[in-house]
Protein backbone atom coordinates (compact mmCIF):
# COMPACT_ATOMS: atom_id res chain seq x y z
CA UNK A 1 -7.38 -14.63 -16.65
CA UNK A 2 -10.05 -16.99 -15.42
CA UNK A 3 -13.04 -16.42 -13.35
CA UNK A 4 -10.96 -18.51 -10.53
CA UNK A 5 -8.11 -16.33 -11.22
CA UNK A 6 -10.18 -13.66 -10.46
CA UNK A 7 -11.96 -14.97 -7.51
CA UNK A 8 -8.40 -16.14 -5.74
CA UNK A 9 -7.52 -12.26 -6.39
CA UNK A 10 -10.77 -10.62 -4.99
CA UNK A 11 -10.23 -12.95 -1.74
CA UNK A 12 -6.58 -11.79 -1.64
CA UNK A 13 -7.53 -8.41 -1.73
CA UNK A 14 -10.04 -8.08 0.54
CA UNK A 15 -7.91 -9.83 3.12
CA UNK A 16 -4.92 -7.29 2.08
CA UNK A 17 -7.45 -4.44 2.55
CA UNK A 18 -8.90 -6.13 6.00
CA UNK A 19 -5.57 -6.27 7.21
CA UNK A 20 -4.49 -2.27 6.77
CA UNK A 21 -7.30 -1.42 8.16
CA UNK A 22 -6.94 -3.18 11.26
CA UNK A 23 -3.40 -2.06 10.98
CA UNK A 24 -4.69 1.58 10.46
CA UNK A 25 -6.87 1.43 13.84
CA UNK A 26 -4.10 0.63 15.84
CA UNK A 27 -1.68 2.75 14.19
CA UNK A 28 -4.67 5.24 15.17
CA UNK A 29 -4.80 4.76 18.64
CA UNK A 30 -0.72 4.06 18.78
CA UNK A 31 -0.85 8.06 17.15
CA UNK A 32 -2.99 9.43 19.93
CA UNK A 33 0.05 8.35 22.89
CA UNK A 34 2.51 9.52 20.33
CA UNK A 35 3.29 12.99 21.80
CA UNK A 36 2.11 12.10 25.45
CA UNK A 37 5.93 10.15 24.86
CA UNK A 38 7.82 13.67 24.80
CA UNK A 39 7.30 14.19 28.29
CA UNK A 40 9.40 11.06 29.55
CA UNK A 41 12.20 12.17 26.82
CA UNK A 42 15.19 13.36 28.73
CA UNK A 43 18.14 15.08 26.94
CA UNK A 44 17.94 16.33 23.44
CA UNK A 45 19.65 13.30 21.89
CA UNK A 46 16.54 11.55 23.24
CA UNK A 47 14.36 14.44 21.91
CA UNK A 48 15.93 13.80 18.33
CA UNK A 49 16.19 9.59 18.73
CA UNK A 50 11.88 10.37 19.64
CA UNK A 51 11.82 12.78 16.59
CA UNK A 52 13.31 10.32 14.27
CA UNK A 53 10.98 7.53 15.32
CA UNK A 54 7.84 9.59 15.33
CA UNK A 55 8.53 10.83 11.58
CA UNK A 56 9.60 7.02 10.66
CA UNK A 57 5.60 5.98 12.21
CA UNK A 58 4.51 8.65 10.04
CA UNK A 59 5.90 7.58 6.79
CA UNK A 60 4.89 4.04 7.44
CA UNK A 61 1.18 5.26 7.92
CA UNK A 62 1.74 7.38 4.81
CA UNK A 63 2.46 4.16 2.78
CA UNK A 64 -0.19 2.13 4.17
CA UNK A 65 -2.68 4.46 2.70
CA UNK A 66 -1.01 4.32 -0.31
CA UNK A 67 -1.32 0.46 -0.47
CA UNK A 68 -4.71 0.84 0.47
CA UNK A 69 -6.18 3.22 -2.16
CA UNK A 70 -4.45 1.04 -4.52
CA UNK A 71 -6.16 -2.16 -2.74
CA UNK A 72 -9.04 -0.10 -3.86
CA UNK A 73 -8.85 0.74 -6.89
CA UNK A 74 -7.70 -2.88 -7.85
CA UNK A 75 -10.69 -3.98 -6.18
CA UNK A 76 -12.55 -1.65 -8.29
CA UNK A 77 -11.35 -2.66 -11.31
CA UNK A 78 -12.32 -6.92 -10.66
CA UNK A 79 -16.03 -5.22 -10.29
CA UNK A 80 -15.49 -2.87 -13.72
CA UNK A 81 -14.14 -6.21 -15.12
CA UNK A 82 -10.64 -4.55 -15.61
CA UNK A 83 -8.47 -6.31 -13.59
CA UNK A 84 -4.81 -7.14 -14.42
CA UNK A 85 -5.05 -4.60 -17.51
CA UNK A 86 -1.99 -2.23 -17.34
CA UNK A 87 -2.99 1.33 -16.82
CA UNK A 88 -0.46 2.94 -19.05
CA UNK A 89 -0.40 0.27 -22.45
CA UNK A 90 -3.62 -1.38 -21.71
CA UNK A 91 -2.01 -5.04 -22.40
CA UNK A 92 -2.39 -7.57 -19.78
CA UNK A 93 -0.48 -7.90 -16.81
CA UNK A 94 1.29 -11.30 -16.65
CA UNK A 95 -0.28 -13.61 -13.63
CA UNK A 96 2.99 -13.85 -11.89
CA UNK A 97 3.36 -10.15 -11.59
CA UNK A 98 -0.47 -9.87 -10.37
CA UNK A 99 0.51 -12.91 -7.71
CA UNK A 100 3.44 -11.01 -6.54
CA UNK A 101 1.61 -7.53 -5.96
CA UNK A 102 -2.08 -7.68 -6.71
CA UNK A 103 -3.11 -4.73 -6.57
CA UNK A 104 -0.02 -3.78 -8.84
CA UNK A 105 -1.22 -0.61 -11.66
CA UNK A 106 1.14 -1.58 -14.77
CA UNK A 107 3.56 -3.94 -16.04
CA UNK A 108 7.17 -4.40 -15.39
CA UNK A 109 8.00 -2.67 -18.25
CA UNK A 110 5.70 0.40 -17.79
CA UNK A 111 6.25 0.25 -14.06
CA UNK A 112 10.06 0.77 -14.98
CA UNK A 113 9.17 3.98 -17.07
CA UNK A 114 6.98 5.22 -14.49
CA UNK A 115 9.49 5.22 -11.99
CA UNK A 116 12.57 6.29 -14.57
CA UNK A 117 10.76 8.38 -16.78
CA UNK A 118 13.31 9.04 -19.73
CA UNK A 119 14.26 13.24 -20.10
């Protein structure tokens, strides 16, 4: 990878990371009316319908921090001068994988072990 490469990926992820934060602080104040909702719920099929959608909000916030901490850590790595090495074989993560999720941990192939670990 080039030192463009590597700029282009820096900018992307900062902007990625700029953008769950913002996302975060609104998601933040969104969290703080959450349960002030209940009290306009009706019937318990609204209770449950609320219930559902609050633990939906949750999960999304749940996987924004995810994406974040690996913003992060990909981040990280451009400063360590790591960047776009797979975590789990240490070979190089092809461009078009890094383009598609920068701040992507492994390859495709060790992404598909990760996730389907063989018994």
């Amino acid at each position: 990878m080039n030192k463009k490469d590597l700029v282009n990926f820096k900018k992307l992820l900062v902007q990625k990371r700029i953008e769950l934060l913002n996302k975060s602080n609104s998601n933040a104040k969104r969290g703080m009316n959450i349960d002030s909702d209940i009290s306009d719920v009706g019937d318990e099929i609204d209770t449950a319908s609320h219930n559902s959608e609050k633990e939906i909000y949750f999960e999304l916030i749940a996987n924004d921090k995810i994406t974040l901490n690996a913003v992060n850590d990909a981040l990280t790595k451009i400063e360590k001068g790591i960047y776009g090495e797979c975590e789990y074989c240490k070979n190089t993560i092809p461009l078009k994988r890094l383009k598609a999720v920068p701040w992507t941990r492994y390859c495709i192939k060790c992404q598909e072990e990760v996730e389907n670990p063989k018994k």
